[in-house]
C-alpha atoms as a PDB file:
ATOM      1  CA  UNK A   1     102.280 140.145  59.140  1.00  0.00           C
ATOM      2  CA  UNK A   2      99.146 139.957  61.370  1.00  0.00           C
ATOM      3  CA  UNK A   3      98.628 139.772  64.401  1.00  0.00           C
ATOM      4  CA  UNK A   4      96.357 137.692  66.081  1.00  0.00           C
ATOM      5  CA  UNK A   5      94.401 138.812  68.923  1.00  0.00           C
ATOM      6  CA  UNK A   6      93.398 135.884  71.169  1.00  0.00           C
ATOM      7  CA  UNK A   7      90.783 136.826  74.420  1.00  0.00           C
ATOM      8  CA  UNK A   8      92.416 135.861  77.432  1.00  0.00           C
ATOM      9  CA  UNK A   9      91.548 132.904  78.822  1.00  0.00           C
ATOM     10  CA  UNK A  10      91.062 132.462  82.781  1.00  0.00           C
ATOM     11  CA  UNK A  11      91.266 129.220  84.014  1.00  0.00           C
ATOM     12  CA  UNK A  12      88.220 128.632  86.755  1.00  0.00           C
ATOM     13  CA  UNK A  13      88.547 124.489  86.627  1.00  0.00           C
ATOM     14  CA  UNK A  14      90.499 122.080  87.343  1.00  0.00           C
ATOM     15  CA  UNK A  15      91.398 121.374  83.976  1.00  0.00           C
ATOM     16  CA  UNK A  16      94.612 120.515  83.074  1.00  0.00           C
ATOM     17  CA  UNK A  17      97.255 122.690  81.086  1.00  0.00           C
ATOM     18  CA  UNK A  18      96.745 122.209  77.041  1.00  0.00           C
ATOM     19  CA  UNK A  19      98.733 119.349  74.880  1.00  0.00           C
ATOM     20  CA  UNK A  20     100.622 122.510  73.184  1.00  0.00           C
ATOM     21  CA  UNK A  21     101.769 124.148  76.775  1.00  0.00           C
ATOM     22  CA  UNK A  22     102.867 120.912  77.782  1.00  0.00           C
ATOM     23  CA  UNK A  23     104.798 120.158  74.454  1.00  0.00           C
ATOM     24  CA  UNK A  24     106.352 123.292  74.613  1.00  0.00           C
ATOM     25  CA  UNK A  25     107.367 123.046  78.063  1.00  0.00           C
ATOM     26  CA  UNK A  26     109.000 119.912  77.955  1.00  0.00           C
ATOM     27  CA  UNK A  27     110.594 121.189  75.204  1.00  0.00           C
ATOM     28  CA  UNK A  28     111.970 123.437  76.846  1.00  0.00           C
ATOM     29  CA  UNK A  29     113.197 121.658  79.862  1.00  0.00           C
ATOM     30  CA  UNK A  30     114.964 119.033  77.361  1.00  0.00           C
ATOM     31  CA  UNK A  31     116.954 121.961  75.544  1.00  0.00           C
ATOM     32  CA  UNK A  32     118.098 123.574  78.886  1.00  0.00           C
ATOM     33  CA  UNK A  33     119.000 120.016  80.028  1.00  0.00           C
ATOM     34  CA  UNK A  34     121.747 119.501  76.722  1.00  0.00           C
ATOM     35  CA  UNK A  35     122.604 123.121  77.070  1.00  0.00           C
ATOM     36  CA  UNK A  36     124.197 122.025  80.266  1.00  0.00           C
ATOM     37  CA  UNK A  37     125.290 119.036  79.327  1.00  0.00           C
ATOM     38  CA  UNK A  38     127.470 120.643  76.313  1.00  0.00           C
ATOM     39  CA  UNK A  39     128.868 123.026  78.883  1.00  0.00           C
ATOM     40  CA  UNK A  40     129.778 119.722  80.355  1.00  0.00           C
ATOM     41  CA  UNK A  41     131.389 117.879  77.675  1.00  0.00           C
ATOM     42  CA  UNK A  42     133.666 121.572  76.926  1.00  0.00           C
ATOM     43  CA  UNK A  43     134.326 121.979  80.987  1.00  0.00           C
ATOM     44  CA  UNK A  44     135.722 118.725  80.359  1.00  0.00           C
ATOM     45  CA  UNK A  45     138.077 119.284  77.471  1.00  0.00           C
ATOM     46  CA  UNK A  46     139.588 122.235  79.151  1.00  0.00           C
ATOM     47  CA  UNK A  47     139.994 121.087  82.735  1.00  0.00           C
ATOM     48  CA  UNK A  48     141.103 117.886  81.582  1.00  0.00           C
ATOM     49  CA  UNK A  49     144.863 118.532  82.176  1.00  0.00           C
ATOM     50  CA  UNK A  50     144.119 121.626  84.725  1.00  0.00           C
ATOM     51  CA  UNK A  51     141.950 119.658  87.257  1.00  0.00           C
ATOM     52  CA  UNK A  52     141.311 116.103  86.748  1.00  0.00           C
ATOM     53  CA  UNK A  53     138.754 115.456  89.271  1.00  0.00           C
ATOM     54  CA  UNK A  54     136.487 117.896  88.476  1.00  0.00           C
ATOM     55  CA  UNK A  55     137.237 117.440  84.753  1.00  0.00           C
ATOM     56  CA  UNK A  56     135.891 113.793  85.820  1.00  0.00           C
ATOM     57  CA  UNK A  57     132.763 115.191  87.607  1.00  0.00           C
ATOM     58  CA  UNK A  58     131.930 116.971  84.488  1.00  0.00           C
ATOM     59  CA  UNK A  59     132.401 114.029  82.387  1.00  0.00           C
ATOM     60  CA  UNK A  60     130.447 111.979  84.474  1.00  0.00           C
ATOM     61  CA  UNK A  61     127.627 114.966  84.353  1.00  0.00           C
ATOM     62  CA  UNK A  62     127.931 114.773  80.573  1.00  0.00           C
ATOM     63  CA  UNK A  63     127.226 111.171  80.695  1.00  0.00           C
ATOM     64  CA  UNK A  64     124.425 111.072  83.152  1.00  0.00           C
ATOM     65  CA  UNK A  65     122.541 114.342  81.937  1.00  0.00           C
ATOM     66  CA  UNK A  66     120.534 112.958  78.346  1.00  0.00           C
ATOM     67  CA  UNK A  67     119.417 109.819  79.879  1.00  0.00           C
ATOM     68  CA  UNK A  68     118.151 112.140  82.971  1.00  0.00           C
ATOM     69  CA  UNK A  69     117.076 114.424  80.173  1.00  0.00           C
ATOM     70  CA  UNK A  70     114.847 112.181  77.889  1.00  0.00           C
ATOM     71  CA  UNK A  71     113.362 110.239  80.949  1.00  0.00           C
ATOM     72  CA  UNK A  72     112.108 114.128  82.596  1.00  0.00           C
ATOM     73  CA  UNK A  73     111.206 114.804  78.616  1.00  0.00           C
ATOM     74  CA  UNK A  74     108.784 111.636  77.989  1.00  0.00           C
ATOM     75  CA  UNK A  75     107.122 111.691  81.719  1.00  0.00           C
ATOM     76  CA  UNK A  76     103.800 112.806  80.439  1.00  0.00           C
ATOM     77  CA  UNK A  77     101.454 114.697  81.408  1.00  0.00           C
ATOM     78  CA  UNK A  78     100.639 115.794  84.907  1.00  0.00           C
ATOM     79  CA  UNK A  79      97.719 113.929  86.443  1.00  0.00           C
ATOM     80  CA  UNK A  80      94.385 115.847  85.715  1.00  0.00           C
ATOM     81  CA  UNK A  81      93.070 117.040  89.133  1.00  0.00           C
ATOM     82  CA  UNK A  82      90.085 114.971  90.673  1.00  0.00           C
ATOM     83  CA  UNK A  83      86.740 115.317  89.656  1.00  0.00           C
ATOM     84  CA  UNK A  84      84.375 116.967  92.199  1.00  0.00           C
ATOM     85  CA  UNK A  85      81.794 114.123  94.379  1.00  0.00           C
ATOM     86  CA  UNK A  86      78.853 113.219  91.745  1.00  0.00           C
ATOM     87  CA  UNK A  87      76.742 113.731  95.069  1.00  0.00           C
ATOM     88  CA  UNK A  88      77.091 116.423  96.903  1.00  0.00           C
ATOM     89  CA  UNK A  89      77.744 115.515 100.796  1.00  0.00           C
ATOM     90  CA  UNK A  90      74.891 115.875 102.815  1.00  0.00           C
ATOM     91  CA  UNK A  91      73.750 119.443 104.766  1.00  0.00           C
ATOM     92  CA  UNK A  92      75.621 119.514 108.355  1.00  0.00           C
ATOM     93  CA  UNK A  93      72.453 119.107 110.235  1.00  0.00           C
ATOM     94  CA  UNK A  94      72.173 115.595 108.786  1.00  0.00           C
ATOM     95  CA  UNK A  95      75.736 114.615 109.408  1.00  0.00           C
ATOM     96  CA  UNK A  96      75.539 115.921 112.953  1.00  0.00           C
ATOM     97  CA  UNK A  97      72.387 113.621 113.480  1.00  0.00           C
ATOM     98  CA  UNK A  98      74.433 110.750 112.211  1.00  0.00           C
ATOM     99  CA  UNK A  99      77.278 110.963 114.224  1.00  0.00           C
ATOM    100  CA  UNK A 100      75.170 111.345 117.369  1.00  0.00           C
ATOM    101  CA  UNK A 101      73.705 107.751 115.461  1.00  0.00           C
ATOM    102  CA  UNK A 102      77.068 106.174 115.292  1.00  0.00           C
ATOM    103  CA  UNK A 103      78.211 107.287 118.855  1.00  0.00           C
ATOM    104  CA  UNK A 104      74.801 105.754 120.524  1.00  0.00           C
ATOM    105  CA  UNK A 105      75.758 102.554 118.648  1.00  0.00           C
ATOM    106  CA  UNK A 106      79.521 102.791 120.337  1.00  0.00           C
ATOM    107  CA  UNK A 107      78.009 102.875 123.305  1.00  0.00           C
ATOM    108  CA  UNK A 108      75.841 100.195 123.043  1.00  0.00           C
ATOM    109  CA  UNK A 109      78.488  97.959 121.988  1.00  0.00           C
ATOM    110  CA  UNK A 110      80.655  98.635 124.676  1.00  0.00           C
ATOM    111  CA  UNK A 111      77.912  98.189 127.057  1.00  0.00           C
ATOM    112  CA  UNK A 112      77.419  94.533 126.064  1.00  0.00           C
ATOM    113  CA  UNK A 113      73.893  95.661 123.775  1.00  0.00           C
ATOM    114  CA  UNK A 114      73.337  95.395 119.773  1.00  0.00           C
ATOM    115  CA  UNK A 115      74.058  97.890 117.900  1.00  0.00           C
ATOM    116  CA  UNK A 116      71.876  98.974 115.077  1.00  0.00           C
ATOM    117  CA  UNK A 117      73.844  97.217 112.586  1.00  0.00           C
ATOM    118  CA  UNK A 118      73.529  93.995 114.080  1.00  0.00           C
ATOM    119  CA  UNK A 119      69.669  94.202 114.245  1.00  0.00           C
ATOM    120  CA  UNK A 120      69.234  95.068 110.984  1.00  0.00           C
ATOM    121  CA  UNK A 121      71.162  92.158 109.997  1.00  0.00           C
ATOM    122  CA  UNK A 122      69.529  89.579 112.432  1.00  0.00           C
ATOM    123  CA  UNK A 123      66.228  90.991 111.742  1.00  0.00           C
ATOM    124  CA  UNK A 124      67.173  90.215 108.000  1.00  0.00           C
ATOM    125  CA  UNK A 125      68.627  86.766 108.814  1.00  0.00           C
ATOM    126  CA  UNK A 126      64.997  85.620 110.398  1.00  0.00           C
ATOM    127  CA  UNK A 127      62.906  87.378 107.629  1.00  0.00           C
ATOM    128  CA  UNK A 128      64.925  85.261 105.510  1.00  0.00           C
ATOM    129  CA  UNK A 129      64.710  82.081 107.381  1.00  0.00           C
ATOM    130  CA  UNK A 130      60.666  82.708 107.728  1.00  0.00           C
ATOM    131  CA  UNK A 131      60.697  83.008 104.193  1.00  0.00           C
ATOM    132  CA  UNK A 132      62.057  79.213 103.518  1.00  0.00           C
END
């Protein structure tokens, strides 16, 4: 028998776990889930005539538990993580200038004036209008 020596592998993305992990592990969880259940289903023979009503709770756990089971087995996979911005956002200097941009512009609104905006767009409007 050999054995195999793998290098470890560190994780340094965001990449999500590998088909085979997440196999196994819901694998896993689906075994441990009927495990229970069969201590269930015995709990329930024995306490049947001891304690009914939590011979009844058990039943109703042996009932519930492989429908719970199969639905946590089949979820799928976890959502991969989100992908980093394509473009990077802008230095702070620049988004420090625009701010100080935006705020003039609230304050020319609420003082009755045009904002930037709305030149832009009339000044478009009449280039368009010359244009015809």
């Amino acid at each position: 028998m050999r054995k195999q020596h793998q290098p470890e592998v560190f994780r340094i993305t965001g990449a999500r776990q590998g088909l085979q992990e997440d196999v196994r592990g819901r694998q896993r969880r689906y075994v441990i889930s009927m495990l229970v259940r069969t201590v269930a289903v015995v709990l329930t023979v024995v306490l049947w005539n001891v304690e009914r009503p939590l011979a009844v709770g058990t039943l109703v756990l042996g009932l519930v538990l492989p429908y719970v089971a199969v639905v946590i087995a089949n979820a799928g996979r976890e959502n991969a993580p989100s992908a980093p911005p394509a473009v990077p956002p802008p230095p702070p200097g620049e988004a420090l200038e625009a701010s100080r941009v935006t705020k003039a512009e609230d304050e020319s609104a609420e003082a009755g004036g045009e904002t930037a905006t709305e030149a832009a767009q009339s000044a478009s409007n009449e280039a368009a209008s010359d244009r015809s």
